[in-house]
N, C-alpha and C. Protein backbone atom coordinates (compact mmCIF):
# COMPACT_ATOMS: atom_id res chain seq x y z
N UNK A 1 0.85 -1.18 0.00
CA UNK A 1 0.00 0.00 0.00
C UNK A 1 0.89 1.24 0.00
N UNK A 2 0.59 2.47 -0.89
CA UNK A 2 1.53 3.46 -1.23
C UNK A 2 0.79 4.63 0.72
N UNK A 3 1.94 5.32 0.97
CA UNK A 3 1.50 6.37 1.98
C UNK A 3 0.56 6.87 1.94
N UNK A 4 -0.38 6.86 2.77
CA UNK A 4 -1.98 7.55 2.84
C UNK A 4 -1.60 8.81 2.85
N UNK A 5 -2.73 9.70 2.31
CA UNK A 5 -2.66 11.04 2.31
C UNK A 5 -3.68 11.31 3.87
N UNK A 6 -2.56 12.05 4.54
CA UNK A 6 -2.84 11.94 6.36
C UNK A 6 -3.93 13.19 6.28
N UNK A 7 -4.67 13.88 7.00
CA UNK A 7 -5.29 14.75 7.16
C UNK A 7 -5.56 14.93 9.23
N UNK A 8 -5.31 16.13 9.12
CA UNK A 8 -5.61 16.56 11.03
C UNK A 8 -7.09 17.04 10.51
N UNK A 9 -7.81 16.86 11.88
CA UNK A 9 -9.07 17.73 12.18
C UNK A 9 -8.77 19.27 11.48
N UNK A 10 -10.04 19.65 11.12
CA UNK A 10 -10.38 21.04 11.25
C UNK A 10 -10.13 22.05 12.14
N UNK A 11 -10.31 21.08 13.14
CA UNK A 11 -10.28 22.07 14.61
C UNK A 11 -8.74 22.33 15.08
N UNK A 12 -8.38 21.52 14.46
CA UNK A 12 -6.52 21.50 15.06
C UNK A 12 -6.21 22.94 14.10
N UNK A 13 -5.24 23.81 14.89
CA UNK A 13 -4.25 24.58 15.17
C UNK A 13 -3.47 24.23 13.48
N UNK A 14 -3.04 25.32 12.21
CA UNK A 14 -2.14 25.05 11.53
C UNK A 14 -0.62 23.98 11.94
N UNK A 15 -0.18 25.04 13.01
CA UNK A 15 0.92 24.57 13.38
C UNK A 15 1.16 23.36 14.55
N UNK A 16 -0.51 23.16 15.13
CA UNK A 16 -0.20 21.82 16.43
C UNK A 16 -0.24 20.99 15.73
N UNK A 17 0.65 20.08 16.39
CA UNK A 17 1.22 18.74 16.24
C UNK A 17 0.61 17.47 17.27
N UNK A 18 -0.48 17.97 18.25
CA UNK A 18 -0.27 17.23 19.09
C UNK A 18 -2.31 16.82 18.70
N UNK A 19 -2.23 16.03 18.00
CA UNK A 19 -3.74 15.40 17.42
C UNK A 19 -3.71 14.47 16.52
N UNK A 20 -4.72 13.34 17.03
CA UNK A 20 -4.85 12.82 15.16
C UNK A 20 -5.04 12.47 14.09
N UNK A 21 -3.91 11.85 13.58
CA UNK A 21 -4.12 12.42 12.01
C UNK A 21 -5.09 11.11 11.43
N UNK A 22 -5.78 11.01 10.00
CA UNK A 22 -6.70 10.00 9.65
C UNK A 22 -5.94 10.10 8.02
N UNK A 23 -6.20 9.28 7.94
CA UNK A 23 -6.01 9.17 6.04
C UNK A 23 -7.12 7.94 5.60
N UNK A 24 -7.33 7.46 4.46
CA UNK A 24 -8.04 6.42 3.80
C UNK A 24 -7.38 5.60 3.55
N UNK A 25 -7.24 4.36 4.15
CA UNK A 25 -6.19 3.64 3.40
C UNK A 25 -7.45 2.05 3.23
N UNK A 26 -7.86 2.44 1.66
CA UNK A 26 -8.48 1.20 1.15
C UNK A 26 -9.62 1.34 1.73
N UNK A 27 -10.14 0.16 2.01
CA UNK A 27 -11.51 0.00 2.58
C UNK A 27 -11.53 0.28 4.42
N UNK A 28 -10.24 0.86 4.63
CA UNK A 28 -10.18 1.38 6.14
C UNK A 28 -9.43 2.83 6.23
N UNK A 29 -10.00 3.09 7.60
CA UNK A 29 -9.17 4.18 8.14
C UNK A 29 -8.35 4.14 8.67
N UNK A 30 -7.08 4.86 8.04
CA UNK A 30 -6.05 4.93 8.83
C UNK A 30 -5.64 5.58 10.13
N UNK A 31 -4.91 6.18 11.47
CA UNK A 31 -4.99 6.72 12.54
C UNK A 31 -3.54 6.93 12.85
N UNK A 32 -3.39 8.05 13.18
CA UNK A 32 -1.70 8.28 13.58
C UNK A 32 -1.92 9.24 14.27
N UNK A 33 -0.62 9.20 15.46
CA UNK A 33 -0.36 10.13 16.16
C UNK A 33 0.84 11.39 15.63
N UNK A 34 -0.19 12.44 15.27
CA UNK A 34 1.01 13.16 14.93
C UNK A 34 2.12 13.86 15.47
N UNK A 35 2.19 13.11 16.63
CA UNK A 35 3.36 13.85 17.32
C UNK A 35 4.82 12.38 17.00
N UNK A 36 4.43 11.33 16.60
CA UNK A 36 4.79 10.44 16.37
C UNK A 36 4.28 9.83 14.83
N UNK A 37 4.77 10.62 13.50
CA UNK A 37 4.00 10.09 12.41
C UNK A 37 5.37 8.98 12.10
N UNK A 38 6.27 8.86 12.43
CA UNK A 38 7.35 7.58 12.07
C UNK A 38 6.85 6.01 13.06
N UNK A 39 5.72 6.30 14.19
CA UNK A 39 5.65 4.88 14.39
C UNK A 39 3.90 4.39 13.77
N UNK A 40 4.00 2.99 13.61
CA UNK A 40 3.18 2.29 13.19
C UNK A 40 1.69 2.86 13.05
N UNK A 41 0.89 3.05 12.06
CA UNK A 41 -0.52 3.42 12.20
C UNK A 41 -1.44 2.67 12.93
N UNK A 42 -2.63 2.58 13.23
CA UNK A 42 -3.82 2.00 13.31
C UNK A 42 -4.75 1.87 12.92
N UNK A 43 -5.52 1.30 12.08
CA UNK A 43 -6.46 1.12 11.14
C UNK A 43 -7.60 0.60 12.13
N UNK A 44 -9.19 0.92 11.36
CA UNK A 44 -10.23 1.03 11.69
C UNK A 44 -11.66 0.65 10.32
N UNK A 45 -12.82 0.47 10.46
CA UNK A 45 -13.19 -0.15 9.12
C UNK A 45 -14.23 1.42 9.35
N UNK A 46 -14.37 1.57 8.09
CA UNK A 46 -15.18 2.98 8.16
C UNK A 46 -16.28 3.20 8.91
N UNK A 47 -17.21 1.92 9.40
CA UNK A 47 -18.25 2.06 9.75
C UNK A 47 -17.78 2.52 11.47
N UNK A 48 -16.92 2.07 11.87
CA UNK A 48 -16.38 2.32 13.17
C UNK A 48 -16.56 3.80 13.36
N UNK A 49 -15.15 4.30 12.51
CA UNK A 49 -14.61 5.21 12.17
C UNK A 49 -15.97 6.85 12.15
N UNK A 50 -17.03 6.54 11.45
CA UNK A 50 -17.81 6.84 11.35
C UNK A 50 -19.18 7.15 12.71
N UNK A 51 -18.96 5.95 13.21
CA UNK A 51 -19.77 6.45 14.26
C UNK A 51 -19.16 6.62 15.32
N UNK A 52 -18.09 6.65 15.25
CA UNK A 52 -16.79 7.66 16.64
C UNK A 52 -17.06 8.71 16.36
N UNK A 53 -16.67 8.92 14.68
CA UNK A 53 -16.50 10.53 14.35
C UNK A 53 -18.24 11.03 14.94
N UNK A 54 -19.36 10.32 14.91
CA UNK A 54 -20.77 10.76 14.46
C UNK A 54 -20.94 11.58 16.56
N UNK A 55 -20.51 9.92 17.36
CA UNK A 55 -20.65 9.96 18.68
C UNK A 55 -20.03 11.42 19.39
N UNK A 56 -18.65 11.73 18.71
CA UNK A 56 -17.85 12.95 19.22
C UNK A 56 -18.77 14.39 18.91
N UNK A 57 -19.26 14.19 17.84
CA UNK A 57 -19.68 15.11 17.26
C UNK A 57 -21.19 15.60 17.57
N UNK A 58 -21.66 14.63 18.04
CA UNK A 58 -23.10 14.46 19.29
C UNK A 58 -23.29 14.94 20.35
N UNK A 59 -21.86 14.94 21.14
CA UNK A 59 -21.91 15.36 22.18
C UNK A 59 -21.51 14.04 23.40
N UNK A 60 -22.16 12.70 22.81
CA UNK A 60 -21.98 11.71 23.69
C UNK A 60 -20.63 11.11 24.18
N UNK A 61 -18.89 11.88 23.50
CA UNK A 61 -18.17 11.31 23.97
C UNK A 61 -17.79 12.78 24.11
N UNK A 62 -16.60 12.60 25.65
CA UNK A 62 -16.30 13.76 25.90
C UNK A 62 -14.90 13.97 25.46
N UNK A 63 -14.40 14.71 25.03
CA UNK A 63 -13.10 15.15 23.83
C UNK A 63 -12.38 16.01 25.36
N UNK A 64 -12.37 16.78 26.48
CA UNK A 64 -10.78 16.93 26.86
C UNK A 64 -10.87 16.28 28.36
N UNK A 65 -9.66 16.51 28.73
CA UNK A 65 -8.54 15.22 29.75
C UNK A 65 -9.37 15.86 31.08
């Protein structure tokens, strides 16, 4: 498989580094930490991917520490 084209959130900062990143890779999503894009990705099947993104975006998961 050739390098996914990575993409950060919207919401991330031009210049932060510290979020992450998603690309398409095939019939899954790819997942990287961009503070670490040299170690290993994590992949996800879209439908997952999809209702994380849907759940965050709901309100039902809570996004800070």
């Amino acid at each position: 498989m050739s390098e996914p084209k990575w993409r950060k959130s919207s919401y991330s900062e031009a210049s932060a580094n510290a979020c992450v990143e998603m690309a398409e890779a095939g019939p899954l999503i790819a997942l990287r930490d961009s503070k670490h894009p040299e170690l290993p990705w994590a992949t996800v099947s879209r439908k997952a991917w999809t209702e994380f993104a849907g759940a965050l975006g709901s309100g039902l998961l809570r996004t800070e520490a």
